[in-house]
Each structure stands twice: as structure tokens, then as C-alpha cells.
C-alpha atoms as a PDB file:
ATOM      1  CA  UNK A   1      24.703  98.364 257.187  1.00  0.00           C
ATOM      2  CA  UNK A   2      24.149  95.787 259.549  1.00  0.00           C
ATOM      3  CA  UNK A   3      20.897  93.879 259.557  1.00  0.00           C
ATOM      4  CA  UNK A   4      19.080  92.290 262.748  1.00  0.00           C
ATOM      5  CA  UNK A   5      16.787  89.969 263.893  1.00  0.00           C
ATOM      6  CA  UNK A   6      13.501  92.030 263.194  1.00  0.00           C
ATOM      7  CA  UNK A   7      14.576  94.391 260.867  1.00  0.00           C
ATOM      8  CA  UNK A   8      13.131  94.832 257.290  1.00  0.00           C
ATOM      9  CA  UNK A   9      15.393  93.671 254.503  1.00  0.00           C
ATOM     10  CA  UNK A  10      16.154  96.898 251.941  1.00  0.00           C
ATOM     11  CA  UNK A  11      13.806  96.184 249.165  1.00  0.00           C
ATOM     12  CA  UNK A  12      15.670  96.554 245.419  1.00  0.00           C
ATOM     13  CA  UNK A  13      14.908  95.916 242.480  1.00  0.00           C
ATOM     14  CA  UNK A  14      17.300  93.808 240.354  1.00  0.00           C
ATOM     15  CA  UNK A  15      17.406  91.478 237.213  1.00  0.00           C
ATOM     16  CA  UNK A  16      18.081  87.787 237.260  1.00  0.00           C
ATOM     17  CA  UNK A  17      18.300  85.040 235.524  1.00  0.00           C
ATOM     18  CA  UNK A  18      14.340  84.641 235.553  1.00  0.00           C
ATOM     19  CA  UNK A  19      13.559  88.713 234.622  1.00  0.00           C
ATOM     20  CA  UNK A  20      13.636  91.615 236.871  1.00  0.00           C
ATOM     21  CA  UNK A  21      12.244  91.398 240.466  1.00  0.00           C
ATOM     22  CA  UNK A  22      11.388  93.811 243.325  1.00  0.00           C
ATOM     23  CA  UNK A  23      12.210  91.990 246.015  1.00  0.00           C
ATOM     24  CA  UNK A  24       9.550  92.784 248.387  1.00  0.00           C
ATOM     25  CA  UNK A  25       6.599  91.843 246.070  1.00  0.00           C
ATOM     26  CA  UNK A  26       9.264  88.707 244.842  1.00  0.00           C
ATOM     27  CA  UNK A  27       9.102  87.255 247.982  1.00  0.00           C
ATOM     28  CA  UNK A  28       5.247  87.979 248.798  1.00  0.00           C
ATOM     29  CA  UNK A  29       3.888  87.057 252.292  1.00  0.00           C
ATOM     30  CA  UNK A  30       6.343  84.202 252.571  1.00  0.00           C
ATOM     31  CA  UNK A  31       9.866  83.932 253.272  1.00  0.00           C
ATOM     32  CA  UNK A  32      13.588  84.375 251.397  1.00  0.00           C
ATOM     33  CA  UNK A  33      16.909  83.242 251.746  1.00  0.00           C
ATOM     34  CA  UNK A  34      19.113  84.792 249.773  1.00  0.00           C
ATOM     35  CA  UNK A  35      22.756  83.472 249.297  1.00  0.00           C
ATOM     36  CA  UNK A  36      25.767  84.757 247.054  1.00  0.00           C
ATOM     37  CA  UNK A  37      28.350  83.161 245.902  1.00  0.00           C
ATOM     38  CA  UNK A  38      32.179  84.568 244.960  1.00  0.00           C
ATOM     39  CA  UNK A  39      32.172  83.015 241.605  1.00  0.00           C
ATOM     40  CA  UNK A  40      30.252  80.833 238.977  1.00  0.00           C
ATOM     41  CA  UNK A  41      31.908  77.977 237.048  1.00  0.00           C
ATOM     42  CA  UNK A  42      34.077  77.462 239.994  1.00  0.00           C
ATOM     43  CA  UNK A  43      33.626  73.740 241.699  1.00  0.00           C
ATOM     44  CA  UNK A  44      32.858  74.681 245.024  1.00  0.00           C
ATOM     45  CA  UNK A  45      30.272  77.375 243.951  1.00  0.00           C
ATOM     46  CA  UNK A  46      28.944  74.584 241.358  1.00  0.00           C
ATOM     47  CA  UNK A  47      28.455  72.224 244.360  1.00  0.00           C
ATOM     48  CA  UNK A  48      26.881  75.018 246.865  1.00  0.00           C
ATOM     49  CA  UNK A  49      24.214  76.066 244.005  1.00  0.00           C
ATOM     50  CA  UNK A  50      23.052  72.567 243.007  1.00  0.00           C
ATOM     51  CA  UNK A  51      23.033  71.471 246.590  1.00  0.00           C
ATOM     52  CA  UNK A  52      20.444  74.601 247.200  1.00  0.00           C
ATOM     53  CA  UNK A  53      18.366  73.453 243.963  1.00  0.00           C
ATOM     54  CA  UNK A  54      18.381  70.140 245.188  1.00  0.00           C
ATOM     55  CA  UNK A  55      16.866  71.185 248.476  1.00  0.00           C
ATOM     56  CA  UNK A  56      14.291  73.597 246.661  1.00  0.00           C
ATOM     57  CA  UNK A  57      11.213  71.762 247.116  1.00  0.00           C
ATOM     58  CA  UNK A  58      12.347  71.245 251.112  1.00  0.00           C
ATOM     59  CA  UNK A  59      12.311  74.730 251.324  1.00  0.00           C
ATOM     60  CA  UNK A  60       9.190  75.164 249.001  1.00  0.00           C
ATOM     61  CA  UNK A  61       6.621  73.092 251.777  1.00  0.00           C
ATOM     62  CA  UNK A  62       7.858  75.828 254.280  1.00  0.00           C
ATOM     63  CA  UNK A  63       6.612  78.894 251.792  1.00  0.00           C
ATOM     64  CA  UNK A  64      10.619  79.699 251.571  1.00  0.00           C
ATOM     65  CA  UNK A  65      12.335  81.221 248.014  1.00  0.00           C
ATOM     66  CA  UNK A  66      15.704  80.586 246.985  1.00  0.00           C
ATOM     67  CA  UNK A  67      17.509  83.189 245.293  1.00  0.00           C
ATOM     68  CA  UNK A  68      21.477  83.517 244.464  1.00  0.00           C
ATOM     69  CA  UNK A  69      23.318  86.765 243.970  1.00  0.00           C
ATOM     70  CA  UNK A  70      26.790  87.220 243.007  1.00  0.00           C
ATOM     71  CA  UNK A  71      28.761  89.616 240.926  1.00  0.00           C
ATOM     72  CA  UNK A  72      28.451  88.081 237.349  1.00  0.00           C
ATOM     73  CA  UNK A  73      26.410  89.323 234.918  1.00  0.00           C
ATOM     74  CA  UNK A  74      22.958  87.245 234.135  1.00  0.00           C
ATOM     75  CA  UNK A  75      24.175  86.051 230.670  1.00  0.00           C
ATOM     76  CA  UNK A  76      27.341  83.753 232.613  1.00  0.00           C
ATOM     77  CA  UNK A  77      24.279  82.681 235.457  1.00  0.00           C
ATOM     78  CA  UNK A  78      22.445  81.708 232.133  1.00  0.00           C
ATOM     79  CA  UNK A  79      25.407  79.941 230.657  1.00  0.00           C
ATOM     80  CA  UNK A  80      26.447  77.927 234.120  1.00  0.00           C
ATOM     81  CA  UNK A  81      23.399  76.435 235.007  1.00  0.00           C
ATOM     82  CA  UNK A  82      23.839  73.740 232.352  1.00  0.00           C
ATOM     83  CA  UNK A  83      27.207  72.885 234.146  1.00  0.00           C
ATOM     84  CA  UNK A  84      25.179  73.004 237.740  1.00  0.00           C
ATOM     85  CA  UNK A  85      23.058  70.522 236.067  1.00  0.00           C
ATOM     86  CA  UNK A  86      25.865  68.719 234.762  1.00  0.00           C
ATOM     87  CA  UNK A  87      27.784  68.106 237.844  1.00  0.00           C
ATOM     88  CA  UNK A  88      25.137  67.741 240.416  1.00  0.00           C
ATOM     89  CA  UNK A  89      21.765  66.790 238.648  1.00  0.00           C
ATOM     90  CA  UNK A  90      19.952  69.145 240.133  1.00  0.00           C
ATOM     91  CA  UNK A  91      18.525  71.877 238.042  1.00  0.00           C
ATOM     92  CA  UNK A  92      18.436  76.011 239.278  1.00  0.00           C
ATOM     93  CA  UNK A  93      15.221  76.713 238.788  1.00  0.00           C
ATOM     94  CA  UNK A  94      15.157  79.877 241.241  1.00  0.00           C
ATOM     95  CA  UNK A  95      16.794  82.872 240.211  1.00  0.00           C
ATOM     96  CA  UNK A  96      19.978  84.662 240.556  1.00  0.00           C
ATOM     97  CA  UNK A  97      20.869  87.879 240.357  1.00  0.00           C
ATOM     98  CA  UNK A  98      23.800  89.533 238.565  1.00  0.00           C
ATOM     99  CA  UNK A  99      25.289  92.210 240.898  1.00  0.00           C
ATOM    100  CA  UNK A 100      27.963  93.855 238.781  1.00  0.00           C
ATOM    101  CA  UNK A 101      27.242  96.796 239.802  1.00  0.00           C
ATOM    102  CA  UNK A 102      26.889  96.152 243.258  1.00  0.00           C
ATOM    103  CA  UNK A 103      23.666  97.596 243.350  1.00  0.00           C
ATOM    104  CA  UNK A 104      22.403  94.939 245.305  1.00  0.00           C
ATOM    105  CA  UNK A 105      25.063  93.829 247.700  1.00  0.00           C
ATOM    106  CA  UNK A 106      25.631  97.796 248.260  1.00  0.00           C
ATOM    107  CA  UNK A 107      22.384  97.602 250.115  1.00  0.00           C
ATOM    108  CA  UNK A 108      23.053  94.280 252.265  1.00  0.00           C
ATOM    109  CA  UNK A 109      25.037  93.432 255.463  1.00  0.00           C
ATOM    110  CA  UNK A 110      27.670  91.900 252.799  1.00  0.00           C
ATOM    111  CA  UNK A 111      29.115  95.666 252.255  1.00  0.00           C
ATOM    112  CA  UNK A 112      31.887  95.494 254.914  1.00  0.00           C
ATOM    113  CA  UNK A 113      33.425  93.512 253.291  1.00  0.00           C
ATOM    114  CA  UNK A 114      32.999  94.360 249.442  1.00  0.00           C
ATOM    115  CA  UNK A 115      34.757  97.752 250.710  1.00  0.00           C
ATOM    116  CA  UNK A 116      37.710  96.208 252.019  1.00  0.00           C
ATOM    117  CA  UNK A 117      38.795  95.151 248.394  1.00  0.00           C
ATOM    118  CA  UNK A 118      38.274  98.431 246.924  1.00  0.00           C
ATOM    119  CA  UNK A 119      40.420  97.520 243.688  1.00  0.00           C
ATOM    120  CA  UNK A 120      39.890  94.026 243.424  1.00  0.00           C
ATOM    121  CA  UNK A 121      36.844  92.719 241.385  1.00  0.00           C
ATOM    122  CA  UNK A 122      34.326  92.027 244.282  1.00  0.00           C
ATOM    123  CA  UNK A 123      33.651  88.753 245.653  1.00  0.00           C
ATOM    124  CA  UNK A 124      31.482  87.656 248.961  1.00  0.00           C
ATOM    125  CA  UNK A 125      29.490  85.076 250.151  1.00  0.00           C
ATOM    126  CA  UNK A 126      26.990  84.809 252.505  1.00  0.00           C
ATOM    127  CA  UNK A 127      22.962  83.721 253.205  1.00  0.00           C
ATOM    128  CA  UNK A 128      20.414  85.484 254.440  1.00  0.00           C
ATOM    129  CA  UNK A 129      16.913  84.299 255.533  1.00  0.00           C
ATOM    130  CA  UNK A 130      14.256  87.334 254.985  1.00  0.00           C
ATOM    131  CA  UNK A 131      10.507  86.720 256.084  1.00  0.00           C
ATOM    132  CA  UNK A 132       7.213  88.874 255.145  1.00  0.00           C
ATOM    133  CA  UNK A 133       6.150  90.260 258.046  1.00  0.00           C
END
């Protein structure tokens, strides 16, 4: 699936690191960009998420949500934000999803690629900017 300019994201439901969301309602009548990463605990994907918290309130004064999405459960999200902290003083506060299943990423443009590696443990990363209306 191949999203474009116009088009209404999917809407999913998933769990994160801050409790299940439904996307749609999640991001309200404002807008979304949602990343994902390959990996947590790995440096570049430490740097990329506090970077994003660090711009949070940037993004805030234009009515935009961050949210992350990769395919690790919540419980190693939970467990690396202390290091994101750690290593770029910035704190996550906005959630992130754990895609194991691929659930998610099954239903964004990121699929092409997930396929490709049909035996590998799936990693992707990409951004996506979503708006209300």
C-alpha cells in the first residue's frame, strides 16, 4: 500500500508505551508524524528518538503528535527510554508502539519493504506526517 498526498492514513489500533490508542481519535483534529525506527538500544536509534523528544514542544505549538513505532515489544520501549534520557537529556514523553506483530506496519507504506526480508526479524524506518482532515 502506497499512501499519497490526500489520502487518509489506515486507522489501527495498537498499544504503546503510554496504553492502547486508536489512532484516529489519538491524533484528534490535529496532526501526526509517525516515525519507526529498526532497533532500540542501538546508538543511532538512541540519538534519532531523543532528538524527536527534544523537538516535542516545537512540534507541540503547531498541534503536531509524535509517535515512534518499531518492532520491539512495549516492555524494551519501557526499558530504553531511561538510556534515551541518559544519552541525550531529553526525555520520550510521546508514545511508541511495539509492532511485533506487524500489525501496524502491515497497514503502512513501510510494507514493501518488511516483505522483502521474509525470514529475517523485520526492521524499517521511516516518518510519516498524518493530518485530521
Amino acid at each position: 500500500m502506497s499512501l499519497r498526498i490526500n489520502d487518509i492514513a489506515p486507522d489501527f489500533t495498537a498499544e504503546t508505551t503510554q496504553g492502547t490508542i486508536k489512532f484516529h481519535d489519538w491524533i484528534g483534529d490535529g496532526w501526526a508524524v509517525l516515525f519507526s525506527h529498526p532497533k532500540n538500544f542501538t546508538p543511532v536509534c538512541t540519538t534519532e528518538l531523543g532528538t524527536m523528544a527534544g523537538l516535542e514542544g516545537d512540534f507541540k505549538k503547531r498541534n503536531v503528535k509524535i509517535i515512534g513505532i518499531s518492532v520491539d515489544p512495549v516492555s524494551s520501549h519501557e526499558k530504553w527510554q531511561a538510556d534515551i534520557k541518559t544519552a541525550t537529556g531529553h526525555t520520550v514523553n510521546y508514545p511508541l508502539i511495539g509492532d511485533k506483530d506487524l500489525h501496524v506496519a502491515k497497514r503502512l507504506p513501510a510494507l514493501p519493504v518488511l516483505t522483502y526480508f521474509k525470514y529475517v526479524p523485520l526492521r524499517f524506518s521511516e516518518a510519516t506526517i498524518f493530518g485530521s482532515g
